[in-house]
Protein backbone atom coordinates (compact mmCIF):
# COMPACT_ATOMS: atom_id res chain seq x y z
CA UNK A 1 25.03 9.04 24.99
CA UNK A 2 22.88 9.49 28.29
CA UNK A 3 20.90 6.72 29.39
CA UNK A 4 17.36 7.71 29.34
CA UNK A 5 14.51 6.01 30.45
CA UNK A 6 10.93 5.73 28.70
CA UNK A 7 9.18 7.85 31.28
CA UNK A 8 6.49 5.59 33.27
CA UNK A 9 3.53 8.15 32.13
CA UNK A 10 4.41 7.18 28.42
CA UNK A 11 4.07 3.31 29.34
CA UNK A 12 0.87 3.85 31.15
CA UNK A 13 -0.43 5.36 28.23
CA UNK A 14 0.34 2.60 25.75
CA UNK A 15 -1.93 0.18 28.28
CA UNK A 16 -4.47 2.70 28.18
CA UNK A 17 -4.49 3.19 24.63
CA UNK A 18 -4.56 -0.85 23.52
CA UNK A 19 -8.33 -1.50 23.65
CA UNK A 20 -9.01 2.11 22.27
CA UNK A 21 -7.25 1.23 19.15
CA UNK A 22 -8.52 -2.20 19.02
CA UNK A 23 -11.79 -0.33 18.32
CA UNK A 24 -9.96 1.75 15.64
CA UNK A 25 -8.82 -1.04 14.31
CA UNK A 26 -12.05 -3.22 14.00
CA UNK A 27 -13.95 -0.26 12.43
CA UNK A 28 -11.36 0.50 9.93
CA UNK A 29 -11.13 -2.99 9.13
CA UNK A 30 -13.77 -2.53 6.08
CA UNK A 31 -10.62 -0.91 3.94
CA UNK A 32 -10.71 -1.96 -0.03
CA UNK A 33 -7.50 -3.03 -0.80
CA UNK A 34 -6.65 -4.11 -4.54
CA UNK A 35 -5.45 -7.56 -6.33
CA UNK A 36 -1.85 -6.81 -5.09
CA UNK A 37 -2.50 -6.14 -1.67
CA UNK A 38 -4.08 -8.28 0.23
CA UNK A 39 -6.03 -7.23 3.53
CA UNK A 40 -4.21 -8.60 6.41
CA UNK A 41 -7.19 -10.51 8.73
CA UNK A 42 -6.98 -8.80 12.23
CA UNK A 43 -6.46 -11.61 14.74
CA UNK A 44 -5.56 -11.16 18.35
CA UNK A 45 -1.97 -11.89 19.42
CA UNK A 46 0.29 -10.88 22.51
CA UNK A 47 4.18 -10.31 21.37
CA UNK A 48 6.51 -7.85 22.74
CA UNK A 49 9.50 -6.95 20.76
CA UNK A 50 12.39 -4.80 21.66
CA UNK A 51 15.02 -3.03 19.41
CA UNK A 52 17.81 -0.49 19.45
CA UNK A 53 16.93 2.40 17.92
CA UNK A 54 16.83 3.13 13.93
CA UNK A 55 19.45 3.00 11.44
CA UNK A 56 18.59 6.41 8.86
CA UNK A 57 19.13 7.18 5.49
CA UNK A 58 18.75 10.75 5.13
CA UNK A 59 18.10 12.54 1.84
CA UNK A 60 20.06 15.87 2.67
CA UNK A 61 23.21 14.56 3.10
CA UNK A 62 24.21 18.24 3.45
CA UNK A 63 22.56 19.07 7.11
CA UNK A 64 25.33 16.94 9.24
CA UNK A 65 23.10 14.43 10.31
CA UNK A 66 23.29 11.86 12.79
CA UNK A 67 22.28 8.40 10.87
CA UNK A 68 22.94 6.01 13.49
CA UNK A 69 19.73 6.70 15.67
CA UNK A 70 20.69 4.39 18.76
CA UNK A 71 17.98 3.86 21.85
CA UNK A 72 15.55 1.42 23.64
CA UNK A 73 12.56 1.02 21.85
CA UNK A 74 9.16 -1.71 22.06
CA UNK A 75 6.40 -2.65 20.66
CA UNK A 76 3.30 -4.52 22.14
CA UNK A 77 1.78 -6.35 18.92
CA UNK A 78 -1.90 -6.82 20.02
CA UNK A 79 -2.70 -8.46 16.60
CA UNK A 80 -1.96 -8.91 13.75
CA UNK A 81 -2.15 -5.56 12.04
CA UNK A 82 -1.92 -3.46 15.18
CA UNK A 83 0.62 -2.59 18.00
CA UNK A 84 1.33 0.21 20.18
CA UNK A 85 5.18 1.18 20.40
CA UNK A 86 7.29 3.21 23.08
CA UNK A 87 10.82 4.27 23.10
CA UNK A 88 13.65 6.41 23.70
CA UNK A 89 16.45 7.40 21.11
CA UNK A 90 19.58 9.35 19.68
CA UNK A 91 17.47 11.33 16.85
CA UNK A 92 19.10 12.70 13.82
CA UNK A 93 19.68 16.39 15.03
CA UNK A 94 21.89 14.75 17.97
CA UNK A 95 19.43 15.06 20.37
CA UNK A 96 17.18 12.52 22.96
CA UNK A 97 13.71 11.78 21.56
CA UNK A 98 10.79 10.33 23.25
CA UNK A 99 8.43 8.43 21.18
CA UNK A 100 5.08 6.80 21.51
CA UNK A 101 2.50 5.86 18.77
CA UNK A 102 0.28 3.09 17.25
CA UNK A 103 1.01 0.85 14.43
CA UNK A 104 -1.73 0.12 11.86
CA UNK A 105 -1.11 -2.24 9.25
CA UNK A 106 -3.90 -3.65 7.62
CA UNK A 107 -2.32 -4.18 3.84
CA UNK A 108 0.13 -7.30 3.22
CA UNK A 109 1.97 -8.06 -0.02
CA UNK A 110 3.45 -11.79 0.62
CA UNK A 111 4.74 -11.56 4.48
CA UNK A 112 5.46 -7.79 5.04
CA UNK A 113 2.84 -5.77 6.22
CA UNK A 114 2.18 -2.11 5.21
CA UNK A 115 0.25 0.96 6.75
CA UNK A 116 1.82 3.78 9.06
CA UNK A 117 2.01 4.42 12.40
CA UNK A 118 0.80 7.64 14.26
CA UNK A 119 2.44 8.97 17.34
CA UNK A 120 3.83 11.83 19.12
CA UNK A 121 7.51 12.25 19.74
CA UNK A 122 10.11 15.15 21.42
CA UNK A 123 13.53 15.78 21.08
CA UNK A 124 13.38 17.54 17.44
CA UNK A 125 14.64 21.37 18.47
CA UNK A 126 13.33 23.24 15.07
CA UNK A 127 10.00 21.40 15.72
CA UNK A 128 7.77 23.00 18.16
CA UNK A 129 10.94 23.67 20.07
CA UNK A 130 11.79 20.60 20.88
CA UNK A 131 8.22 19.67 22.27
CA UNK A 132 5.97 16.67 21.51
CA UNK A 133 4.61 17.00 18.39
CA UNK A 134 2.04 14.44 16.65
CA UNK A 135 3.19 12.30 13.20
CA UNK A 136 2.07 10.31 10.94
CA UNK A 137 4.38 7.94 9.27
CA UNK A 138 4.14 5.20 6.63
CA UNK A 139 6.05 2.22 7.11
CA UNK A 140 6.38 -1.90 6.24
CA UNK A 141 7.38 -4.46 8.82
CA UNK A 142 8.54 -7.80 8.51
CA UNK A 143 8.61 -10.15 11.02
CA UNK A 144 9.98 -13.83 10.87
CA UNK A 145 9.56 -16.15 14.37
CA UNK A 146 11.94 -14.27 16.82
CA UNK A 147 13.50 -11.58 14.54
CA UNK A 148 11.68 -8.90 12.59
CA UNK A 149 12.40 -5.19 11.25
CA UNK A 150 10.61 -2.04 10.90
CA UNK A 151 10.92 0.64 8.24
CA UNK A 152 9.59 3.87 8.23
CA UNK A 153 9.57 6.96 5.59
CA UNK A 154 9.69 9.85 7.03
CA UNK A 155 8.71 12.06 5.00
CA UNK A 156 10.60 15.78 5.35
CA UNK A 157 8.85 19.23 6.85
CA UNK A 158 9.86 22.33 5.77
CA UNK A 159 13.21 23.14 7.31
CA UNK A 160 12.26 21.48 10.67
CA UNK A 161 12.57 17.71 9.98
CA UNK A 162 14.61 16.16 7.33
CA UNK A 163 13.73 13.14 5.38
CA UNK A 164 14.46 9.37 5.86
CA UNK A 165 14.08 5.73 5.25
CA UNK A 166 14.87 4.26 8.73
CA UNK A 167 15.74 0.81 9.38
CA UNK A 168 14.83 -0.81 13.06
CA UNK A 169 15.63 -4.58 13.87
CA UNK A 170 13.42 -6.06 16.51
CA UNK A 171 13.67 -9.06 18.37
CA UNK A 172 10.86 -10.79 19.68
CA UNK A 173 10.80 -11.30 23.44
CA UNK A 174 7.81 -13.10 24.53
């Protein structure tokens, strides 16, 4: 594998994009959530974490695809239901994606937190040719002092993206 680096327009934009969603986040904050779930209070934090890439169970098991999803990857957790995340990977079809996109988990059932994140990523060459293309994804983390994990469920489109559950340990790094 290649070594890629997150280009520095993608990083720039993750600054940018912080206090944006921070407004998101405070004006979504009046979600209902039920007896189960509890509504995570949004408190301001500053941790970075960094992980490897994803680990990916695919549901077609048919299509020949590439489960260990290996890259550089961080996110900037600006609370505590929110952070913005960058990164570079080996995707599923065997190609390099690009990702950037914002976390928003406002739900919590004991310590994992629940919501999805929205982003844009590249790399996928039967979507939009291999473009950037926007997604929204719904996914739990846990986190626990300096180690956490992510894990996402991608759901599948058409015959352009397969579906996943992806694993992604994190370490925390400040």
């Amino acid at each position: 594998m290649k070594c890629h680096i997150v280009p520095k327009a993608l990083v720039l934009i993750g600054i940018l994009l912080a206090p944006i969603l921070s407004v998101a986040e405070t004006l979504a904050s009046t979600a209902v959530a039920s007896s189960f779930f509890a509504l995570v209070e949004s408190k301001p934090i500053k941790e970075l974490w960094l992980n490897p890439g994803f680990y990916s169970y695919h549901f077609n098991k048919n299509k020949g695809l590439d489960n260990n999803n290996f890259g550089l990857g961080g996110d900037y957790r600006y609370s505590t239901v929110s952070a913005v995340t960058l990164g570079v990977l080996h995707n599923s079809d065997k190609h390099i994606s690009h990702y950037m996109g914002w976390y928003w988990q406002p739900l919590g059932v004991g310590q994992v937190r629940l919501g999805a994140v929205i982003g844009a990523i590249n790399g996928y060459p039967k979507m939009q040719n291999g473009a950037w293309f926007i997604a929204l994804i719904p996914g739990a983390s846990f986190e626990y002092k300096n180690v956490g994990v992510n894990m996402l469920f991608t759901p599948g489109y058409k015959d352009r993206l397969y579906g996943a559950i992806s694993l992604q340990l994190k370490l925390r790094v400040f």
